[in-house]
PDB file of N, CA and C in Angstrom:
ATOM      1  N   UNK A   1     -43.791 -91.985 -96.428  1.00  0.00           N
ATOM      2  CA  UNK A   1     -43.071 -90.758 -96.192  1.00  0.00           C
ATOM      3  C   UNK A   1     -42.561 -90.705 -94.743  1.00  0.00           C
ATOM      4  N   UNK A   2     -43.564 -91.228 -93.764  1.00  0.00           N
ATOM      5  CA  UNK A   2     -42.829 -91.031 -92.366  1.00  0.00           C
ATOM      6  C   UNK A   2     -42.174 -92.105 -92.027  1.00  0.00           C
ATOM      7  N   UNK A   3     -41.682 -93.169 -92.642  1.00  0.00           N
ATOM      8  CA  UNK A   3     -41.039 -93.878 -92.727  1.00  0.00           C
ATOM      9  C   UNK A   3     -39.631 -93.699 -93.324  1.00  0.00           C
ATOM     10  N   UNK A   4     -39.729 -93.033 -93.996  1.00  0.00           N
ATOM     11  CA  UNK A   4     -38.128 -92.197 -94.829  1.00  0.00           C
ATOM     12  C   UNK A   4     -37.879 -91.441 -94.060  1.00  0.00           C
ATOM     13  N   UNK A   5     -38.680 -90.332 -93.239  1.00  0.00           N
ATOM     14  CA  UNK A   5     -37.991 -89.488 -92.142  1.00  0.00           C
ATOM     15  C   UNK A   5     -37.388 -90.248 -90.826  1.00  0.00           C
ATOM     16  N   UNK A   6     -37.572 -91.253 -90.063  1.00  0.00           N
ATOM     17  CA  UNK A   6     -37.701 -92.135 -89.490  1.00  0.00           C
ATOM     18  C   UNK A   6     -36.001 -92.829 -89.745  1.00  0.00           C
ATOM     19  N   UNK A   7     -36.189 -93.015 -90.961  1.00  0.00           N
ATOM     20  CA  UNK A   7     -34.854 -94.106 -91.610  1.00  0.00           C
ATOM     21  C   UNK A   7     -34.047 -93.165 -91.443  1.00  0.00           C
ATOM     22  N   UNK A   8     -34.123 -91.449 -91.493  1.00  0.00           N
ATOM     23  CA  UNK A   8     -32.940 -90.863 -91.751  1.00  0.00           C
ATOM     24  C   UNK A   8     -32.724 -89.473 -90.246  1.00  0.00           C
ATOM     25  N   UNK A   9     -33.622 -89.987 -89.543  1.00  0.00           N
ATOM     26  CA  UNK A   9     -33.062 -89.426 -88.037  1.00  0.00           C
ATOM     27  C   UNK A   9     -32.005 -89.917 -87.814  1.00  0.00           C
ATOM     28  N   UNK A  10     -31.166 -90.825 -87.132  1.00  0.00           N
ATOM     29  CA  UNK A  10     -29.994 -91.312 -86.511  1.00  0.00           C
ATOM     30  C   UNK A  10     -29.052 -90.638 -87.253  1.00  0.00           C
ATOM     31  N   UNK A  11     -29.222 -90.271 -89.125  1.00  0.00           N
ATOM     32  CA  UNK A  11     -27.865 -89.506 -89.374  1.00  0.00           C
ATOM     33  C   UNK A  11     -27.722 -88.212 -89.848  1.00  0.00           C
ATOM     34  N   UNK A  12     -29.271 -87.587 -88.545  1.00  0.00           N
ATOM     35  CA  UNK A  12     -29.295 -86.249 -89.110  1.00  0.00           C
ATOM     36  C   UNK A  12     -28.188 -85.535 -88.367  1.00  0.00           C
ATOM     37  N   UNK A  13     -27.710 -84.582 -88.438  1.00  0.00           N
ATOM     38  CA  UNK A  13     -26.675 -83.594 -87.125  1.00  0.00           C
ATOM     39  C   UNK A  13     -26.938 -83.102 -86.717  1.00  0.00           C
ATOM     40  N   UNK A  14     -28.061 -82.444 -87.514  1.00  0.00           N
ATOM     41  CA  UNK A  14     -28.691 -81.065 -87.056  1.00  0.00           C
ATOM     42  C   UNK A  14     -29.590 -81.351 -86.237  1.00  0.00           C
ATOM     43  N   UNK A  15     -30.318 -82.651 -85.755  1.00  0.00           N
ATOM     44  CA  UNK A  15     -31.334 -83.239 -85.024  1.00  0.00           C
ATOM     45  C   UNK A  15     -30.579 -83.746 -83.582  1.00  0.00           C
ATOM     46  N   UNK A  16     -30.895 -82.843 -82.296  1.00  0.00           N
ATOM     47  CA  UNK A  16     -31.253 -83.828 -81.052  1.00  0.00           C
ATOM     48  C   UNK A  16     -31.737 -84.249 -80.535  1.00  0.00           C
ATOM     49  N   UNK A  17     -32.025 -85.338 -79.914  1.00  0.00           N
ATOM     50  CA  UNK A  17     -33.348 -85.263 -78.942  1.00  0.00           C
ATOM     51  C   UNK A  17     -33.108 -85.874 -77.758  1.00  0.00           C
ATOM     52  N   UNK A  18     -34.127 -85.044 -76.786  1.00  0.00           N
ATOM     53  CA  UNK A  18     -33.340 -84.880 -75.161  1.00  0.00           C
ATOM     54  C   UNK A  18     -34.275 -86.126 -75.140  1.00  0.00           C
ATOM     55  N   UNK A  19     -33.511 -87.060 -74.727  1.00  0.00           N
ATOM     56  CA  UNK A  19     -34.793 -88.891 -74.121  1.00  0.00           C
ATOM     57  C   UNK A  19     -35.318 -88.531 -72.827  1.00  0.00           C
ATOM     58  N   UNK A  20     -34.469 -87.581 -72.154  1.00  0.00           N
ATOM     59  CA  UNK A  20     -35.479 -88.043 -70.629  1.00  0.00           C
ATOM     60  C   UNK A  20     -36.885 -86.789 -71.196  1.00  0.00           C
ATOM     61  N   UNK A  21     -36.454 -85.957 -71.485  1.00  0.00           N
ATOM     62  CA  UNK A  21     -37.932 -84.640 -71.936  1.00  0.00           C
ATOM     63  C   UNK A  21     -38.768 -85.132 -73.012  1.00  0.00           C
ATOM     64  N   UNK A  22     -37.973 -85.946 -73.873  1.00  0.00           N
ATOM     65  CA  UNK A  22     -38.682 -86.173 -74.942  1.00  0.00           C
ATOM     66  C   UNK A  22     -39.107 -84.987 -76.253  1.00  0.00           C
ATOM     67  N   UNK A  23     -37.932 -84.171 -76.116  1.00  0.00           N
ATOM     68  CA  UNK A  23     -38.017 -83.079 -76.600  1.00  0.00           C
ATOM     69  C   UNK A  23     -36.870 -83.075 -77.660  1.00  0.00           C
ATOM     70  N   UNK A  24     -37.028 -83.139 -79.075  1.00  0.00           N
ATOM     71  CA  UNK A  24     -36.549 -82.490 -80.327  1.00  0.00           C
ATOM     72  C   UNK A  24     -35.728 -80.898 -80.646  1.00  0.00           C
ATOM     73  N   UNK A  25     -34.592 -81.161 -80.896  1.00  0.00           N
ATOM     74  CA  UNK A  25     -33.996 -79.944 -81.284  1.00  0.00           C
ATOM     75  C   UNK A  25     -33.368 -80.065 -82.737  1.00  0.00           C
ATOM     76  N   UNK A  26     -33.694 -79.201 -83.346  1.00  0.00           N
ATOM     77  CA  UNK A  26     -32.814 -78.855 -84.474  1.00  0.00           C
ATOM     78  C   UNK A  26     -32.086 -77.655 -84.521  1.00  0.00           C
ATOM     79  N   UNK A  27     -30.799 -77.905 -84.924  1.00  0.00           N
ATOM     80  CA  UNK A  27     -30.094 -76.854 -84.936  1.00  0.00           C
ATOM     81  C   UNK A  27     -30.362 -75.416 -86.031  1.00  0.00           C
ATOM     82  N   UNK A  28     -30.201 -74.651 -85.688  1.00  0.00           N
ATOM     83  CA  UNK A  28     -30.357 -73.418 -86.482  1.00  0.00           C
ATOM     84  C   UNK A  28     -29.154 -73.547 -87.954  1.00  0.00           C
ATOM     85  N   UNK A  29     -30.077 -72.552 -89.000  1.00  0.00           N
ATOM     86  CA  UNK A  29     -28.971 -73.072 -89.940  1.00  0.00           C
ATOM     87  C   UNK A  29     -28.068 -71.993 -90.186  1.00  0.00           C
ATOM     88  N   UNK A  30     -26.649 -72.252 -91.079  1.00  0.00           N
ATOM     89  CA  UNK A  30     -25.773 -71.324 -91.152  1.00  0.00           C
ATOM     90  C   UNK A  30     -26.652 -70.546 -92.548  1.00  0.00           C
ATOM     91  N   UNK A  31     -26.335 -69.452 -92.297  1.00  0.00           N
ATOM     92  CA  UNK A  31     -26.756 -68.242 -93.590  1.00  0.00           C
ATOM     93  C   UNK A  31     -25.414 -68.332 -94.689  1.00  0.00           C
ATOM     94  N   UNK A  32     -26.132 -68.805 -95.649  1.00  0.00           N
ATOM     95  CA  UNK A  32     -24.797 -68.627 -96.755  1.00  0.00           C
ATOM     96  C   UNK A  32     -24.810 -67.218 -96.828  1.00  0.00           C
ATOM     97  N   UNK A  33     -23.634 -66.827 -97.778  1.00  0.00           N
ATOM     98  CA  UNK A  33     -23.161 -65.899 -98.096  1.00  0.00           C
ATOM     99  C   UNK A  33     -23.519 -65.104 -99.424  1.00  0.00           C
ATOM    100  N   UNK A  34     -23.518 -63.904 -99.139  1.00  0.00           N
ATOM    101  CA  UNK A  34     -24.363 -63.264-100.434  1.00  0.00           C
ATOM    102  C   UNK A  34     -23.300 -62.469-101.423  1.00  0.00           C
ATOM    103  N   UNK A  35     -23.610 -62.858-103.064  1.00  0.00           N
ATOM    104  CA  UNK A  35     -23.153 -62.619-103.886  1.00  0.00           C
ATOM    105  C   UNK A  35     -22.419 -61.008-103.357  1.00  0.00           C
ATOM    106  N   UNK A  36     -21.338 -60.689-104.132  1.00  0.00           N
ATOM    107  CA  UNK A  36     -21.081 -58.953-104.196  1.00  0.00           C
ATOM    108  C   UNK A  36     -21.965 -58.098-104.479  1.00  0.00           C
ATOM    109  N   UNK A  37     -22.584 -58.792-105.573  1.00  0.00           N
ATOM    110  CA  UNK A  37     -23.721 -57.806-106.219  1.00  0.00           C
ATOM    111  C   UNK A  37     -24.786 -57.155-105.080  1.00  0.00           C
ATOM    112  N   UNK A  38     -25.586 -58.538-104.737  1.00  0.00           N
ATOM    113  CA  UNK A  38     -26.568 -58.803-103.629  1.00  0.00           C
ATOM    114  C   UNK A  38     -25.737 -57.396-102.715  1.00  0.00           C
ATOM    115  N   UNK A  39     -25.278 -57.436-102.266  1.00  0.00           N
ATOM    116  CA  UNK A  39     -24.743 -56.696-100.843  1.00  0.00           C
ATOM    117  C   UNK A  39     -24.395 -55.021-101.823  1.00  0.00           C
ATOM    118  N   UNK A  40     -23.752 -55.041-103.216  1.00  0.00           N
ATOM    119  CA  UNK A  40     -23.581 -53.754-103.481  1.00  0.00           C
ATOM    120  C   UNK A  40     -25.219 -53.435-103.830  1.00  0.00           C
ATOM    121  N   UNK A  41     -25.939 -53.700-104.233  1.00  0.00           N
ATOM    122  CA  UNK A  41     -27.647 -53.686-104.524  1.00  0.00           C
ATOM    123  C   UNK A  41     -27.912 -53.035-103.240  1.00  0.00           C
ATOM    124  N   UNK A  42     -27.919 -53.992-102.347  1.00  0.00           N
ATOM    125  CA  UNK A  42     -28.499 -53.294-100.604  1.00  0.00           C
ATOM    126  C   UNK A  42     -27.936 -51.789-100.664  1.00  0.00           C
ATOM    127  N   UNK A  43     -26.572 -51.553-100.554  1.00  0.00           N
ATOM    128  CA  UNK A  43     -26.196 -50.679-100.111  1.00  0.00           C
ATOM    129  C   UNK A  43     -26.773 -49.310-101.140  1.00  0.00           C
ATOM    130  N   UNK A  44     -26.607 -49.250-102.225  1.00  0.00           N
ATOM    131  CA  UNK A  44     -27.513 -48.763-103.129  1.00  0.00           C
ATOM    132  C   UNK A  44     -28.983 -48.202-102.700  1.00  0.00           C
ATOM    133  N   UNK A  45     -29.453 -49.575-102.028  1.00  0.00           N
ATOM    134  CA  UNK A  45     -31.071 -48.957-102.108  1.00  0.00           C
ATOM    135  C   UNK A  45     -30.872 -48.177-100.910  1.00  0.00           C
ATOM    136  N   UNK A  46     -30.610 -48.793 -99.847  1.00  0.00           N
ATOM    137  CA  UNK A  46     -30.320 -47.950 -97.814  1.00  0.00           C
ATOM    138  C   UNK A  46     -29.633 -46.789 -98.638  1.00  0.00           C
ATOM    139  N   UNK A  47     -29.110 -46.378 -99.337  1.00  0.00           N
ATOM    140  CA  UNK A  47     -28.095 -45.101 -99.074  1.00  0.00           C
ATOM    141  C   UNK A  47     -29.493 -43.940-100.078  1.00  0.00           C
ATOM    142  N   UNK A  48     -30.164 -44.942-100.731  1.00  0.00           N
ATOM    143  CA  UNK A  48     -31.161 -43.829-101.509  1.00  0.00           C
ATOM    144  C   UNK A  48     -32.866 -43.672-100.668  1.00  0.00           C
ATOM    145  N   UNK A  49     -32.921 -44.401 -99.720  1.00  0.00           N
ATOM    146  CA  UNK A  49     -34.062 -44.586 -98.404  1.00  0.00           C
ATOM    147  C   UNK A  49     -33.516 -43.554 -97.175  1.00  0.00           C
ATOM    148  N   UNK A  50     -34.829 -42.862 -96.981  1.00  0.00           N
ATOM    149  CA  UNK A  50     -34.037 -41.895 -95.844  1.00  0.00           C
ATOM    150  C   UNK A  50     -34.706 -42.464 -94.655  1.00  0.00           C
ATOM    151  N   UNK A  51     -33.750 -42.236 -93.782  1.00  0.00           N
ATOM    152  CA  UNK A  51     -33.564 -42.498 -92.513  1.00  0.00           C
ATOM    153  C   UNK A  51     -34.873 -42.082 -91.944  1.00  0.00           C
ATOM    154  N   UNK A  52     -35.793 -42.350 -91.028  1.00  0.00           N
ATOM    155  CA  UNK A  52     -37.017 -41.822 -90.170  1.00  0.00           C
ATOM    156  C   UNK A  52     -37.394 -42.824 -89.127  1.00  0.00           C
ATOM    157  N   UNK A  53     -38.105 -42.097 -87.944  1.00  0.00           N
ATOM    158  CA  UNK A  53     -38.076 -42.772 -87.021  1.00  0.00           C
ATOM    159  C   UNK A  53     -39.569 -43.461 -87.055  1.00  0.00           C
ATOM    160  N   UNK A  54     -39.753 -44.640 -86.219  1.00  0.00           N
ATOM    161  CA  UNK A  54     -40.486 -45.154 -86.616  1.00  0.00           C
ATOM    162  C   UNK A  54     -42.191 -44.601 -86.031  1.00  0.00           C
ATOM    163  N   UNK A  55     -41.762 -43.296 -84.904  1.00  0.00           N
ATOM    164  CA  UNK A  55     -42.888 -42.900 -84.626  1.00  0.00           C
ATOM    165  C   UNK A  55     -43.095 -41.985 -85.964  1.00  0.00           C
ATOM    166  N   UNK A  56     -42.671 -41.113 -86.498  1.00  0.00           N
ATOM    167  CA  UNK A  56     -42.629 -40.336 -87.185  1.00  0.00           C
ATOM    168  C   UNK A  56     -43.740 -40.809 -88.296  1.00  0.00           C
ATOM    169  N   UNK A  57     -43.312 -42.352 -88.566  1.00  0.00           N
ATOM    170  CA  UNK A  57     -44.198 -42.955 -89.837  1.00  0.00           C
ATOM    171  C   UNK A  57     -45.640 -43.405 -89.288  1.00  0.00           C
ATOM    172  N   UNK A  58     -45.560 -43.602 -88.003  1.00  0.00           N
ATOM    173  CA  UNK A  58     -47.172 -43.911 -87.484  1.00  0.00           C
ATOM    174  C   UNK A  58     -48.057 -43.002 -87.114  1.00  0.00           C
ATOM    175  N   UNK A  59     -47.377 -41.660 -87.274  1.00  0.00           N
ATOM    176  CA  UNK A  59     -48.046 -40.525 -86.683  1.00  0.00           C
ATOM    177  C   UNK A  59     -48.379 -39.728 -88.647  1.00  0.00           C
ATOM    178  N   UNK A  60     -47.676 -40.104 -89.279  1.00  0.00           N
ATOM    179  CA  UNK A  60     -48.213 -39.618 -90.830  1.00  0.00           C
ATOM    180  C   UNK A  60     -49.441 -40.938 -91.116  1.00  0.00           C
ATOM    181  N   UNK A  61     -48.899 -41.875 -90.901  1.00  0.00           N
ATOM    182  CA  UNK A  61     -50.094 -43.033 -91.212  1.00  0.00           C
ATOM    183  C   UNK A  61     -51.181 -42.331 -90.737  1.00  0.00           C
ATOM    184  N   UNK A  62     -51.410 -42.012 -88.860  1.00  0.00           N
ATOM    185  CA  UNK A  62     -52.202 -41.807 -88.243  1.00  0.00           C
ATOM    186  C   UNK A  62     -52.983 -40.549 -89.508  1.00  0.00           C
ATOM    187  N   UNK A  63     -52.198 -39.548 -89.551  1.00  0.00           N
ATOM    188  CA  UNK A  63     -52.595 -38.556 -90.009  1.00  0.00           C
ATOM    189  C   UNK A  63     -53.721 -38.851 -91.331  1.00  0.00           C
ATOM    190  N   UNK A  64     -53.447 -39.760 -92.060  1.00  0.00           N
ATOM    191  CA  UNK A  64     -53.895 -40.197 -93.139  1.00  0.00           C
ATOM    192  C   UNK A  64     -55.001 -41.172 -93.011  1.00  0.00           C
ATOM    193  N   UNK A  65     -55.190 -42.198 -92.302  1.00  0.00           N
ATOM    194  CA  UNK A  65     -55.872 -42.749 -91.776  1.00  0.00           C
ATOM    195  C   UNK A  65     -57.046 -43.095 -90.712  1.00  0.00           C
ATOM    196  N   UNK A  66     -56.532 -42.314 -90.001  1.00  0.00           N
ATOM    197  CA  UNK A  66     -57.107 -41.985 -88.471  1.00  0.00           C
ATOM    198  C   UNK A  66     -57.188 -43.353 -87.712  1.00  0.00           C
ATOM    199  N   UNK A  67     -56.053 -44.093 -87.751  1.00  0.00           N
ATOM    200  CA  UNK A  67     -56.184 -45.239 -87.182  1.00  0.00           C
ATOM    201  C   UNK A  67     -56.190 -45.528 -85.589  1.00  0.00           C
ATOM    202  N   UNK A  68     -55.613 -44.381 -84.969  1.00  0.00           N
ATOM    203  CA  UNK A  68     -55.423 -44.137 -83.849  1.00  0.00           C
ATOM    204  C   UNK A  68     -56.658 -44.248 -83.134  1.00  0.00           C
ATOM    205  N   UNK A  69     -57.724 -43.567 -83.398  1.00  0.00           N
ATOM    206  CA  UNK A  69     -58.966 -43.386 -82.906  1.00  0.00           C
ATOM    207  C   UNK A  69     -59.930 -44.889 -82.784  1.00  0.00           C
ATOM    208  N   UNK A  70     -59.025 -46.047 -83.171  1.00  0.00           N
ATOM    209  CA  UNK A  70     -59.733 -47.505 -83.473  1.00  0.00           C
ATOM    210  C   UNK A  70     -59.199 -47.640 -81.891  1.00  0.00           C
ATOM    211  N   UNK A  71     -58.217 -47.312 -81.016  1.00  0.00           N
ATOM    212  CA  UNK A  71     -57.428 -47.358 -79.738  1.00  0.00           C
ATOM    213  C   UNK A  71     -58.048 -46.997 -78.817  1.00  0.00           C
ATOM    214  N   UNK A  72     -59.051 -45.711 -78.777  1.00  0.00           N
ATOM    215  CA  UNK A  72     -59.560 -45.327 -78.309  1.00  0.00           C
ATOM    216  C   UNK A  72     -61.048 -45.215 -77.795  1.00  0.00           C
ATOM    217  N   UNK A  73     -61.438 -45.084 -76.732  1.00  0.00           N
ATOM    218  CA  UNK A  73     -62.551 -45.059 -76.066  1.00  0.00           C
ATOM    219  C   UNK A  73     -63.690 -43.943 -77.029  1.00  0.00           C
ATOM    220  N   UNK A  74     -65.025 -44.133 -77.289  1.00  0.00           N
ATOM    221  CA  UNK A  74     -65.777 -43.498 -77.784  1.00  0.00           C
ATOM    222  C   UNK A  74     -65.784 -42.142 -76.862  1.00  0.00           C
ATOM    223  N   UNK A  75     -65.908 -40.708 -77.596  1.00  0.00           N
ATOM    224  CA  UNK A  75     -65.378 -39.403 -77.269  1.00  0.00           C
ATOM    225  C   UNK A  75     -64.251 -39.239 -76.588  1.00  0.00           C
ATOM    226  N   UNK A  76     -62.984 -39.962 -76.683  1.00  0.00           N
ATOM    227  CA  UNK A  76     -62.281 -39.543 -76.033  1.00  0.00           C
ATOM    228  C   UNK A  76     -60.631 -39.455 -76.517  1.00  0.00           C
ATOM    229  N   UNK A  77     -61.458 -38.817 -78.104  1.00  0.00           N
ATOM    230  CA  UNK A  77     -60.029 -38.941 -78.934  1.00  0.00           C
ATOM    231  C   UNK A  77     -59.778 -37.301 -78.652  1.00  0.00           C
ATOM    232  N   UNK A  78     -58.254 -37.521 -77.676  1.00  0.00           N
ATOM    233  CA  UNK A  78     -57.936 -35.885 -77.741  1.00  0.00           C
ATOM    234  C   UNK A  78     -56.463 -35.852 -78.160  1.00  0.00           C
ATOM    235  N   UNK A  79     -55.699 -35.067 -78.005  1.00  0.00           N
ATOM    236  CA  UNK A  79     -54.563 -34.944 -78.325  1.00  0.00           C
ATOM    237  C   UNK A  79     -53.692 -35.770 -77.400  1.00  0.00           C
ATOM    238  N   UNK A  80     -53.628 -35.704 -75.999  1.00  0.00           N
ATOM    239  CA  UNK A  80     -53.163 -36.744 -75.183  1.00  0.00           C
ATOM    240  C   UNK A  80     -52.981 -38.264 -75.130  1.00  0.00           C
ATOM    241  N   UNK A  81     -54.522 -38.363 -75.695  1.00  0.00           N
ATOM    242  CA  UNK A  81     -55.156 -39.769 -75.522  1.00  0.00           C
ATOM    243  C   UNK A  81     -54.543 -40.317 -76.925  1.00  0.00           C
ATOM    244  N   UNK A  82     -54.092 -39.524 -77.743  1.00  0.00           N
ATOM    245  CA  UNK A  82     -53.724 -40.278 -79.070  1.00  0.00           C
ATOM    246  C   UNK A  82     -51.809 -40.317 -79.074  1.00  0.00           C
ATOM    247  N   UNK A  83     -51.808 -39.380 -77.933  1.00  0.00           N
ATOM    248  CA  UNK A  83     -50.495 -39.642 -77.838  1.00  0.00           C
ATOM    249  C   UNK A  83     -49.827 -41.154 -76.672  1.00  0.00           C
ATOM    250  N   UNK A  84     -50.894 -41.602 -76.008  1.00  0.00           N
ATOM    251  CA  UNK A  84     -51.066 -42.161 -74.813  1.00  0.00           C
ATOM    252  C   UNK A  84     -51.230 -43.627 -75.900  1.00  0.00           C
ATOM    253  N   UNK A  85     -51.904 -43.493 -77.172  1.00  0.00           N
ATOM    254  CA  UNK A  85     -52.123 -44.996 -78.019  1.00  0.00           C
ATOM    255  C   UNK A  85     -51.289 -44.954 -78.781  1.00  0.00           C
ATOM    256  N   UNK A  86     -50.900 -43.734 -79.154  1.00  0.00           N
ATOM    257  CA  UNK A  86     -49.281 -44.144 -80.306  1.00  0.00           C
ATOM    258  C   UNK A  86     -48.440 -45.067 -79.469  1.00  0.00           C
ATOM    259  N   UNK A  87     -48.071 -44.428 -77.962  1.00  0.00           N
ATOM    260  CA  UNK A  87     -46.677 -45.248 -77.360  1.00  0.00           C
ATOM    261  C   UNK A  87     -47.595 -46.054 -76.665  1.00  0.00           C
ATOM    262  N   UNK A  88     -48.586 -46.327 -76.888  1.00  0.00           N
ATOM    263  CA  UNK A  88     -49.010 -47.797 -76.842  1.00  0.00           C
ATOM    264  C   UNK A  88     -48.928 -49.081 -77.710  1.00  0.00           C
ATOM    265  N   UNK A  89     -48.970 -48.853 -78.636  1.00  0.00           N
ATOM    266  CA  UNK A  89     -48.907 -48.794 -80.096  1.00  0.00           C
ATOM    267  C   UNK A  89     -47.123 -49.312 -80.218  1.00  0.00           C
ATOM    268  N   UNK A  90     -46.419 -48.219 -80.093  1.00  0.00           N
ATOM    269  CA  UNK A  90     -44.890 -48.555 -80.200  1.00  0.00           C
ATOM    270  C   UNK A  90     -44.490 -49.387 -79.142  1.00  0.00           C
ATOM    271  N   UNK A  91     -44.878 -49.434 -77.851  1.00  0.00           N
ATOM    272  CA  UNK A  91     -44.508 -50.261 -77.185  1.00  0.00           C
ATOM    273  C   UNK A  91     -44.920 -52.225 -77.202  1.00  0.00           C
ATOM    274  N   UNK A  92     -45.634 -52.491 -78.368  1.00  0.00           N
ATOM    275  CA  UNK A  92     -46.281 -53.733 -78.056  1.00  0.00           C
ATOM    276  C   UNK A  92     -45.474 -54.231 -79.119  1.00  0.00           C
ATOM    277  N   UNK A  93     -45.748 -53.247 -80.328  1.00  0.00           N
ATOM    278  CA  UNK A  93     -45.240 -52.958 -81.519  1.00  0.00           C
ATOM    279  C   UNK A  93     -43.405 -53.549 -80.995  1.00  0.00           C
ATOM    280  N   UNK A  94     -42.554 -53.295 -80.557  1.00  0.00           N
ATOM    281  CA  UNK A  94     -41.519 -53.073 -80.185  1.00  0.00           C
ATOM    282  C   UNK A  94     -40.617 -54.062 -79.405  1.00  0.00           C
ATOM    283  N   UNK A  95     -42.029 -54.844 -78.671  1.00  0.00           N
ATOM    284  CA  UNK A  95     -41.681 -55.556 -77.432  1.00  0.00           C
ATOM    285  C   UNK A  95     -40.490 -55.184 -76.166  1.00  0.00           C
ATOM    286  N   UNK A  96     -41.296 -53.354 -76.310  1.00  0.00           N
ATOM    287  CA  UNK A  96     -40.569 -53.314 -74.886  1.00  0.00           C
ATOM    288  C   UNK A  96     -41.242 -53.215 -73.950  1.00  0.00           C
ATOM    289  N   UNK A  97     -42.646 -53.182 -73.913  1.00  0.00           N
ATOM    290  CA  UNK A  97     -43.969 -53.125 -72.668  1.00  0.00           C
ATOM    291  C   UNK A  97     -44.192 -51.751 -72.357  1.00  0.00           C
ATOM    292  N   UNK A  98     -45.471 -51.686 -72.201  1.00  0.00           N
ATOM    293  CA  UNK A  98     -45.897 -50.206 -71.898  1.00  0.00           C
ATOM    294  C   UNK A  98     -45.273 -49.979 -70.408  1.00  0.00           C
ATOM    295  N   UNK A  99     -44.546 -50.533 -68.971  1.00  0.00           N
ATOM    296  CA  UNK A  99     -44.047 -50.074 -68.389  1.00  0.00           C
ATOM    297  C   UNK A  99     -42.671 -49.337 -68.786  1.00  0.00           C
ATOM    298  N   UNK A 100     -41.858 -49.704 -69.448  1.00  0.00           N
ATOM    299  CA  UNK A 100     -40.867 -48.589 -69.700  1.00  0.00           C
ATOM    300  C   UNK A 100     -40.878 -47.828 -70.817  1.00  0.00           C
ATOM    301  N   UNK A 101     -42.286 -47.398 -71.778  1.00  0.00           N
ATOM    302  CA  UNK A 101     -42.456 -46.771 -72.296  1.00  0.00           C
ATOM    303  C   UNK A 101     -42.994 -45.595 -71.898  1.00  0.00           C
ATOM    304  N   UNK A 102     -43.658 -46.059 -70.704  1.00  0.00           N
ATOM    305  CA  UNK A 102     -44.974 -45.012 -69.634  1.00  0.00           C
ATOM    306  C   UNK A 102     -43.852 -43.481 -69.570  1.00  0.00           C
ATOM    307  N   UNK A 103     -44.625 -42.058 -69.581  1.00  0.00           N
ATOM    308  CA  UNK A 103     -43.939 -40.847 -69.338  1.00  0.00           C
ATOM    309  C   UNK A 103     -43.572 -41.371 -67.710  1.00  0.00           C
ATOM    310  N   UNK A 104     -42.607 -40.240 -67.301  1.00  0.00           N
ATOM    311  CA  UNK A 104     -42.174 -40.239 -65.991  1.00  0.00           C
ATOM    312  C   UNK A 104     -43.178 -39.683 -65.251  1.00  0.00           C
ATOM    313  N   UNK A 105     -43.538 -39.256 -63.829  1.00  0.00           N
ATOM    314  CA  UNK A 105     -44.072 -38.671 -63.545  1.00  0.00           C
ATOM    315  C   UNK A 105     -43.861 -37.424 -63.485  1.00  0.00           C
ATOM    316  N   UNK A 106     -44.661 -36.749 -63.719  1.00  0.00           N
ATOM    317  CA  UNK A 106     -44.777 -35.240 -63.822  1.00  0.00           C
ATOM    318  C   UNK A 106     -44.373 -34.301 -62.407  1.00  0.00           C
TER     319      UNK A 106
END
């Protein structure tokens, strides 16, 4: 088997490889194209899904769950502190970092 991969590097396209790094690239692939149907289907389901934000759904989870309080320090689930692990939560969640999620200063 690694002998057939081997035989058929030199006429891959999608394969580079940098010699001085010694480092392998393959190219990303093109996305075919999706039937009419496929795309009238999507639009169908998004137009019958309502719109909500994504704190909105972690704060009903929370509600239901109490998952928030797994974030938190023993006695020190208050209203703040669960608001302080939600946008903790959304920010990691998000990959925008808890520095530009942090409130302003007061």
């Amino acid at each position: 088997m690694t002998a057939e991969v081997d035989r058929r590097v030199p006429q891959n396209k999608a394969l580079t490889i940098d010699p001085v790094k010694g480092v392998f690239h393959l190219a990303a692939l093109k996305a075919s194209d999706r039937p009419d149907a496929i795309n009238s289907l999507k639009e169908l389901i998004e137009s019958r899904l309502p719109k909500v934000d994504l704190a909105d759904v972690l704060i009903d989870i929370d509600n239901r769950s109490n998952f928030l309080s797994h974030f938190l320090p023993p006695g020190a689930d208050t209203p703040v502190r669960r608001r302080d692990a939600l946008a903790a939560v959304l920010a990691i969640g998000c990959n925008i970092g808890c520095q530009r999620m942090r409130s302003p200063p007061v």
